[in-house]
N, C-alpha and C. Protein backbone atom coordinates (compact mmCIF):
# COMPACT_ATOMS: atom_id res chain seq x y z
N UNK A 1 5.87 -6.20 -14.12
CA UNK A 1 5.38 -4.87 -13.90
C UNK A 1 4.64 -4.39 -15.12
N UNK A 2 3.59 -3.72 -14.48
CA UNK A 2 2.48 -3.10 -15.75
C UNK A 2 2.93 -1.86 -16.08
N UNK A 3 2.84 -1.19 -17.12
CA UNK A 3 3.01 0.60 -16.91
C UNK A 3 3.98 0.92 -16.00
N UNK A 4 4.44 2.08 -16.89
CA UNK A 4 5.44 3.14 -16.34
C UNK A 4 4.38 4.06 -15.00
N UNK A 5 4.72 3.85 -14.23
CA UNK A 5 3.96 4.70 -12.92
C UNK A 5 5.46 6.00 -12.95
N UNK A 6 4.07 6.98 -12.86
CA UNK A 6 4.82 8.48 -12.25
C UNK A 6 4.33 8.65 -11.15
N UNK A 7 3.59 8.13 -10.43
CA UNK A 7 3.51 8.15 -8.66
C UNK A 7 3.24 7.04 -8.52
N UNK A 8 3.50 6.98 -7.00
CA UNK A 8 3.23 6.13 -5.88
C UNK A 8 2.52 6.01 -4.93
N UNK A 9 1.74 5.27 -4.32
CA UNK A 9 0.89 5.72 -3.23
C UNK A 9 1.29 4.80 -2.38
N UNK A 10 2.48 5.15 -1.42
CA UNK A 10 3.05 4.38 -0.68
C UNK A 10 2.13 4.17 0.78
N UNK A 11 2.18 3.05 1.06
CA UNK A 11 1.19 2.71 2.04
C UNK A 11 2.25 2.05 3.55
N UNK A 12 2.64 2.01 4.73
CA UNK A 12 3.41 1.34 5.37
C UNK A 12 2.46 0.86 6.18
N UNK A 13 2.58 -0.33 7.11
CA UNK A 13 1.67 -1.00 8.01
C UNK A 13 3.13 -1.95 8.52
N UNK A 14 2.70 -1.79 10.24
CA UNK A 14 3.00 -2.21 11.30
C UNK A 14 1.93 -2.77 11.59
N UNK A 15 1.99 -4.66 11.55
CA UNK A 15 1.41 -5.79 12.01
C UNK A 15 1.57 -6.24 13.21
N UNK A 16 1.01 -6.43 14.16
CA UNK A 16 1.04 -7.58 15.47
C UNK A 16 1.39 -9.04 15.16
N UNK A 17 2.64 -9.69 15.78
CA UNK A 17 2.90 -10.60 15.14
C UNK A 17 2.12 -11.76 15.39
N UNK A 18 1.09 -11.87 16.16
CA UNK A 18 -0.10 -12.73 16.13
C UNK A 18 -0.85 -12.47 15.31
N UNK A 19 -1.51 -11.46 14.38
CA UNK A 19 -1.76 -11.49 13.03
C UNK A 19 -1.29 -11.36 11.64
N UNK A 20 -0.22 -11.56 11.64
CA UNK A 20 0.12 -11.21 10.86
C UNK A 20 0.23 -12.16 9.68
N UNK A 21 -0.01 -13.29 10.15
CA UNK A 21 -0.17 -14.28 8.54
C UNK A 21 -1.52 -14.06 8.14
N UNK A 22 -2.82 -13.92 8.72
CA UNK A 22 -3.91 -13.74 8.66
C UNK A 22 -4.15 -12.58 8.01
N UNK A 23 -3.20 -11.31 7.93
CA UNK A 23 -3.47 -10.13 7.40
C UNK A 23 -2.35 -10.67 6.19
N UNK A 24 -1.50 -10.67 6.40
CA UNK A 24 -1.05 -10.63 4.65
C UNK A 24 -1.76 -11.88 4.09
N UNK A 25 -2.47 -12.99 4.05
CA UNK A 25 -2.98 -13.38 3.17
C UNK A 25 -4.30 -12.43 2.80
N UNK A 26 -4.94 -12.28 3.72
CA UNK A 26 -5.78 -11.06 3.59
C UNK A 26 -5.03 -10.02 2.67
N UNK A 27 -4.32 -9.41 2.60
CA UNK A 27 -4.20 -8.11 2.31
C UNK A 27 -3.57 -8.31 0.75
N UNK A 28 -2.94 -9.83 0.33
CA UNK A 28 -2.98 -10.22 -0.82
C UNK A 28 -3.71 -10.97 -1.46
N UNK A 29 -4.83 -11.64 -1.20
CA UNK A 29 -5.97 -12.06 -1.56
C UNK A 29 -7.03 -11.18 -1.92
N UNK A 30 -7.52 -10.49 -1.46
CA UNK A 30 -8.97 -9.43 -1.38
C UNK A 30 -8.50 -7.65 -1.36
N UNK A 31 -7.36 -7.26 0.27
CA UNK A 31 -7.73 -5.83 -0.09
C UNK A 31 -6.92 -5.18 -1.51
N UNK A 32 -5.68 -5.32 -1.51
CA UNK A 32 -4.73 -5.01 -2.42
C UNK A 32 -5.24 -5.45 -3.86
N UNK A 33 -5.97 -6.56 -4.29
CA UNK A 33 -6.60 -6.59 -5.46
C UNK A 33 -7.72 -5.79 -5.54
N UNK A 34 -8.54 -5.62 -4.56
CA UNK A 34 -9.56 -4.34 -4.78
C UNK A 34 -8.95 -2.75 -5.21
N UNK A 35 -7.95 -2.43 -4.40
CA UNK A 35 -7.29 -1.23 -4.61
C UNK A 35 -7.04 -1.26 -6.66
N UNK A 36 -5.94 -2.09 -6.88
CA UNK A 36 -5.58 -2.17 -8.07
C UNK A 36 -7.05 -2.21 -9.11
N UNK A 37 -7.58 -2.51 -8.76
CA UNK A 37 -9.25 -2.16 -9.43
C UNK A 37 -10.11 -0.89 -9.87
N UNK A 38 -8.53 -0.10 -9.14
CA UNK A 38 -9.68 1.69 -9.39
C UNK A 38 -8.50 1.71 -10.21
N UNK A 39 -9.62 2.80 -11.10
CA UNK A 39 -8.69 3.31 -12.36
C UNK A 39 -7.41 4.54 -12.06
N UNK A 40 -6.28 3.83 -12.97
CA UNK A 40 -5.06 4.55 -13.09
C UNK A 40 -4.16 3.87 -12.49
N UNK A 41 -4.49 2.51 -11.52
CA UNK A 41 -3.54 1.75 -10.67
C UNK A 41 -2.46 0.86 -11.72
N UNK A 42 -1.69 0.94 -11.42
CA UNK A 42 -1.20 0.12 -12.11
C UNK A 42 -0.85 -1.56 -12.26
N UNK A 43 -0.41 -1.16 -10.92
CA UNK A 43 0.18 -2.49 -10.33
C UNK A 43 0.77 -1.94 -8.64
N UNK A 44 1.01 -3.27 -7.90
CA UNK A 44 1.62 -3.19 -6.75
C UNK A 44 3.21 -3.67 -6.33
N UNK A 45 3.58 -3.12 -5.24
CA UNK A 45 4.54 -4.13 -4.46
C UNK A 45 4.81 -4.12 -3.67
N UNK A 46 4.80 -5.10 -2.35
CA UNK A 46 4.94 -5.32 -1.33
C UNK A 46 6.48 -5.67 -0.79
N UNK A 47 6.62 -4.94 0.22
CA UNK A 47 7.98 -5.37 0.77
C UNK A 47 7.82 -5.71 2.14
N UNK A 48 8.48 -6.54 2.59
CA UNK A 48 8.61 -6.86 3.95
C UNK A 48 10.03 -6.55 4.66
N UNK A 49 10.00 -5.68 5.20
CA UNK A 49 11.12 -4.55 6.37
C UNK A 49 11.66 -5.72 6.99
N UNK A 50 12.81 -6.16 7.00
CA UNK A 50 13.81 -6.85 7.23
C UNK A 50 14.13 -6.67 9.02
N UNK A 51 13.46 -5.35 9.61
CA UNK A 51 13.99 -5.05 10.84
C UNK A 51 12.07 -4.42 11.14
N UNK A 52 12.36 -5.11 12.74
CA UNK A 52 10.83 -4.44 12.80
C UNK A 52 10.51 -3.54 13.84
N UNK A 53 9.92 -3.05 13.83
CA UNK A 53 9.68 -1.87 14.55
C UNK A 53 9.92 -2.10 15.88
N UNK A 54 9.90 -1.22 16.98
CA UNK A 54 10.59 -1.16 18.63
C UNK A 54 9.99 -1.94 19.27
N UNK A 55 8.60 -2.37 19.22
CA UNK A 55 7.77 -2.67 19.63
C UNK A 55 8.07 -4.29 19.19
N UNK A 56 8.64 -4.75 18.64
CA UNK A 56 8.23 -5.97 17.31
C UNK A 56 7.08 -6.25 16.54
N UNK A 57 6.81 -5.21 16.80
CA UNK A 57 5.48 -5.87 15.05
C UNK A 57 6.44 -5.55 13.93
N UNK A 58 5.73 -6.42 12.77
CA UNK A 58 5.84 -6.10 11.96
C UNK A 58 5.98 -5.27 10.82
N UNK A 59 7.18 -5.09 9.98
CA UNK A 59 6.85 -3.98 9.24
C UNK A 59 6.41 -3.88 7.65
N UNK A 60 5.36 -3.81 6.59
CA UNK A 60 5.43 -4.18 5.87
C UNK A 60 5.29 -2.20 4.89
N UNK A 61 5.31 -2.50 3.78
CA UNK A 61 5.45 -1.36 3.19
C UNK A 61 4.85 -1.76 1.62
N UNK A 62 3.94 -0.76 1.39
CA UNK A 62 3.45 -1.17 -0.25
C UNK A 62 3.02 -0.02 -1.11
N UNK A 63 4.12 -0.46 -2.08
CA UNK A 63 3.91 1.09 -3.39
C UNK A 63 2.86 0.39 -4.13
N UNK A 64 2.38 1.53 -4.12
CA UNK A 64 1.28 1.34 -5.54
C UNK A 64 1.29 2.12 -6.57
N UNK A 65 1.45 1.71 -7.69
CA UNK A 65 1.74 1.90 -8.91
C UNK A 65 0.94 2.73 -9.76
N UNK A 66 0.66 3.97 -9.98
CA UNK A 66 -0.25 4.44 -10.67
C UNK A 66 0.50 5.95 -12.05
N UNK A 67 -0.80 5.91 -12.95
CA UNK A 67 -0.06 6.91 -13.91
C UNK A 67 -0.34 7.63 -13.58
N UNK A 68 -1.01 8.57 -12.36
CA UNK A 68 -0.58 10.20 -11.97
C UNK A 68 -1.05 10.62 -10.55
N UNK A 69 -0.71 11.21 -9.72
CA UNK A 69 -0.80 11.60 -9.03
C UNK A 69 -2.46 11.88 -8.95
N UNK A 70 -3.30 12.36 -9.92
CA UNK A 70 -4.60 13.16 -9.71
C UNK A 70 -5.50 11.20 -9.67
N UNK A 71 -4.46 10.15 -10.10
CA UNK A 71 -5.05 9.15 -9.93
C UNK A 71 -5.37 8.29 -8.30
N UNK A 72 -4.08 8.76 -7.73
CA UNK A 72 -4.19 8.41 -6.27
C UNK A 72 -5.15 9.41 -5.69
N UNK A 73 -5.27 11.04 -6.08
CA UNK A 73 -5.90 11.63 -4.78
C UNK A 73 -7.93 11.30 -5.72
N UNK A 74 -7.99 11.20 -6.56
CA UNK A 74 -9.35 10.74 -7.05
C UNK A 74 -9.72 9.61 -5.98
N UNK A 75 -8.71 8.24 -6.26
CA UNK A 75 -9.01 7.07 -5.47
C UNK A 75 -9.47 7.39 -3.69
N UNK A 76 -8.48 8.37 -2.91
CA UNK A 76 -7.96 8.69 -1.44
C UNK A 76 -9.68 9.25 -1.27
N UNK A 77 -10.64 10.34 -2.35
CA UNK A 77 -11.33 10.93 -2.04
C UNK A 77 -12.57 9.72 -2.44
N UNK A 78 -12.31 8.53 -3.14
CA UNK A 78 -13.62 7.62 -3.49
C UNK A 78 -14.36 7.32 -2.40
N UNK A 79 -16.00 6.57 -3.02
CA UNK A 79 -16.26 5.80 -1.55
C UNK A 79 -15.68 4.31 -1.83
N UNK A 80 -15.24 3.91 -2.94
CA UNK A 80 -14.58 3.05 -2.99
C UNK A 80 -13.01 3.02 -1.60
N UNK A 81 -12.43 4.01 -1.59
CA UNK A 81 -11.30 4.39 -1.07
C UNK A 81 -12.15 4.33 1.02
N UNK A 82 -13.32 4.80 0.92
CA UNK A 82 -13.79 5.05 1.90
C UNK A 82 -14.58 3.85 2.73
N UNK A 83 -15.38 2.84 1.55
CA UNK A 83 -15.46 1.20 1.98
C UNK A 83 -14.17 0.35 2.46
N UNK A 84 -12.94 0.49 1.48
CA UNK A 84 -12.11 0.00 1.81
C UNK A 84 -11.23 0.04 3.07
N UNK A 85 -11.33 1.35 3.74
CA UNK A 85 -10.74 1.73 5.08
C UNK A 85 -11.45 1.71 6.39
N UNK A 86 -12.94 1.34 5.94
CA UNK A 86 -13.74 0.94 6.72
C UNK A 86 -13.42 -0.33 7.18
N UNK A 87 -13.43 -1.17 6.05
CA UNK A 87 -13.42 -2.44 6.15
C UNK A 87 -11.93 -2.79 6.87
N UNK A 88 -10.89 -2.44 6.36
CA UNK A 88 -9.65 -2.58 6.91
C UNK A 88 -9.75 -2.40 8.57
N UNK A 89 -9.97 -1.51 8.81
CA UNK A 89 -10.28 -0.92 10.20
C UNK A 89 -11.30 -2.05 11.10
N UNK A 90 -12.38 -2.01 10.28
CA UNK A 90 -13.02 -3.42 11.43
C UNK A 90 -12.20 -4.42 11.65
N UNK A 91 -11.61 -4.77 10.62
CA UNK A 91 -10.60 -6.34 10.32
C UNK A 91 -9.63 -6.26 11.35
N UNK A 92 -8.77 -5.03 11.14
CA UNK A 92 -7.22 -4.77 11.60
C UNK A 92 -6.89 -3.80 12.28
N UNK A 93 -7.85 -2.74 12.59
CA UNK A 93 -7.50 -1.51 13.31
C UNK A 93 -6.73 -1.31 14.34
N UNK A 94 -6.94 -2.50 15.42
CA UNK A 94 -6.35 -2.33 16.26
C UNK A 94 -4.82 -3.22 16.61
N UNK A 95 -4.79 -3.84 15.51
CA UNK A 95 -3.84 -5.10 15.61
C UNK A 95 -2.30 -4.04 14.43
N UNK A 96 -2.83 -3.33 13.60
CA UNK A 96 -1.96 -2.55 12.74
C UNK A 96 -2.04 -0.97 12.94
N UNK A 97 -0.66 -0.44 12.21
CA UNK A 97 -0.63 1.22 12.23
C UNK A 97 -0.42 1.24 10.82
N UNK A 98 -0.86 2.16 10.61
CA UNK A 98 -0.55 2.82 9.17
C UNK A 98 -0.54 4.58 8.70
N UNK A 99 0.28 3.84 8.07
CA UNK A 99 0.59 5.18 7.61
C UNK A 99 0.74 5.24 5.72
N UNK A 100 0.40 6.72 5.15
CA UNK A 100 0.14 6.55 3.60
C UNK A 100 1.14 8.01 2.80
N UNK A 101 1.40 8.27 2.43
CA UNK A 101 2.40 9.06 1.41
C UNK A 101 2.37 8.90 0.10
N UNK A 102 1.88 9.94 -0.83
CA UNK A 102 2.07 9.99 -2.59
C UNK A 102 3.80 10.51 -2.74
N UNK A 103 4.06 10.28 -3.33
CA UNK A 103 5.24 9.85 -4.19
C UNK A 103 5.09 9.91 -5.49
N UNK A 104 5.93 11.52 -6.24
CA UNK A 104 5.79 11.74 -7.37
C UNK A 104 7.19 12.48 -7.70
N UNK A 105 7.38 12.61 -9.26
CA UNK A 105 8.33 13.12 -10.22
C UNK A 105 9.70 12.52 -9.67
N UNK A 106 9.58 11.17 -10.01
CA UNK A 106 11.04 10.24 -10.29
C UNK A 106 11.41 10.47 -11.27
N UNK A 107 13.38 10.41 -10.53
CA UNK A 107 14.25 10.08 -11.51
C UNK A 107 14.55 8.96 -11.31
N UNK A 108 14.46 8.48 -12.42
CA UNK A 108 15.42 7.14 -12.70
C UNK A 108 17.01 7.14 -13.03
N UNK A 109 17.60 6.62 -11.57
CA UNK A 109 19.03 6.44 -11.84
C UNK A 109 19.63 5.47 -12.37
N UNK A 110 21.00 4.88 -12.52
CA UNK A 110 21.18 3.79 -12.88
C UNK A 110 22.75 3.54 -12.86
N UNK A 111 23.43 3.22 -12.48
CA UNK A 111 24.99 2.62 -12.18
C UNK A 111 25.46 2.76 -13.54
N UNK A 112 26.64 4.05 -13.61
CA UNK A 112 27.06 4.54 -14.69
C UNK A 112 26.42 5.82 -15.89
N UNK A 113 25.25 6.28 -15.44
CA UNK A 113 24.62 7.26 -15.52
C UNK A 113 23.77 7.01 -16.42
């Protein structure tokens, strides 16, 4: 992990399980390294939801790592931000759902205080 991130720009996506190897190599090859490319990102991480949605697709979920909040809504308003959801959308629009949430002013807990 790079930098202390004080937000998150949590991203969730529900995959079709006929694409879904095709999109996560995709989405860790090309889109997710483009994202980390605008300034203030820090770093990423991807999780894969252990239980999947009603439907069975897939559930995947990805924080993104950044030092402030004014860094995610700069990126959300780019045309960088605005190529990228284009492009996603031709690729995957109809095969994924998504959904996006900032995530700010963590505490850090820890077992034993």
């Amino acid at each position: 992990m790079s930098g202390r991130a004080h937000a998150v720009y949590r991203v969730t996506i529900e995959v079709a399980p006929e694409v879904e190897q095709a999109w996560a190599r995709w989405m860790t090859e090309e889109h997710v390294a483009a994202v980390l490319r605008q300034p203030g990102f820090l770093g990423a991480t991807q999780w894969k939801d252990q239980e999947r949605a009603a439907d069975g697709w897939v559930r995947y979920v990805l924080h993104y790592r950044t030092a402030t909040v004014a860094a995610i809504q700069a990126y959300q308003t780019s045309d960088e931000a605005t190529r990228l959801r284009a492009d996603y959308t031709a690729r995957y629009g109809k095969t994924t759902r998504v959904t996006r949430s900032v995530l700010s002013d963590p505490i850090f807990l820890s077992p034993g205080g």
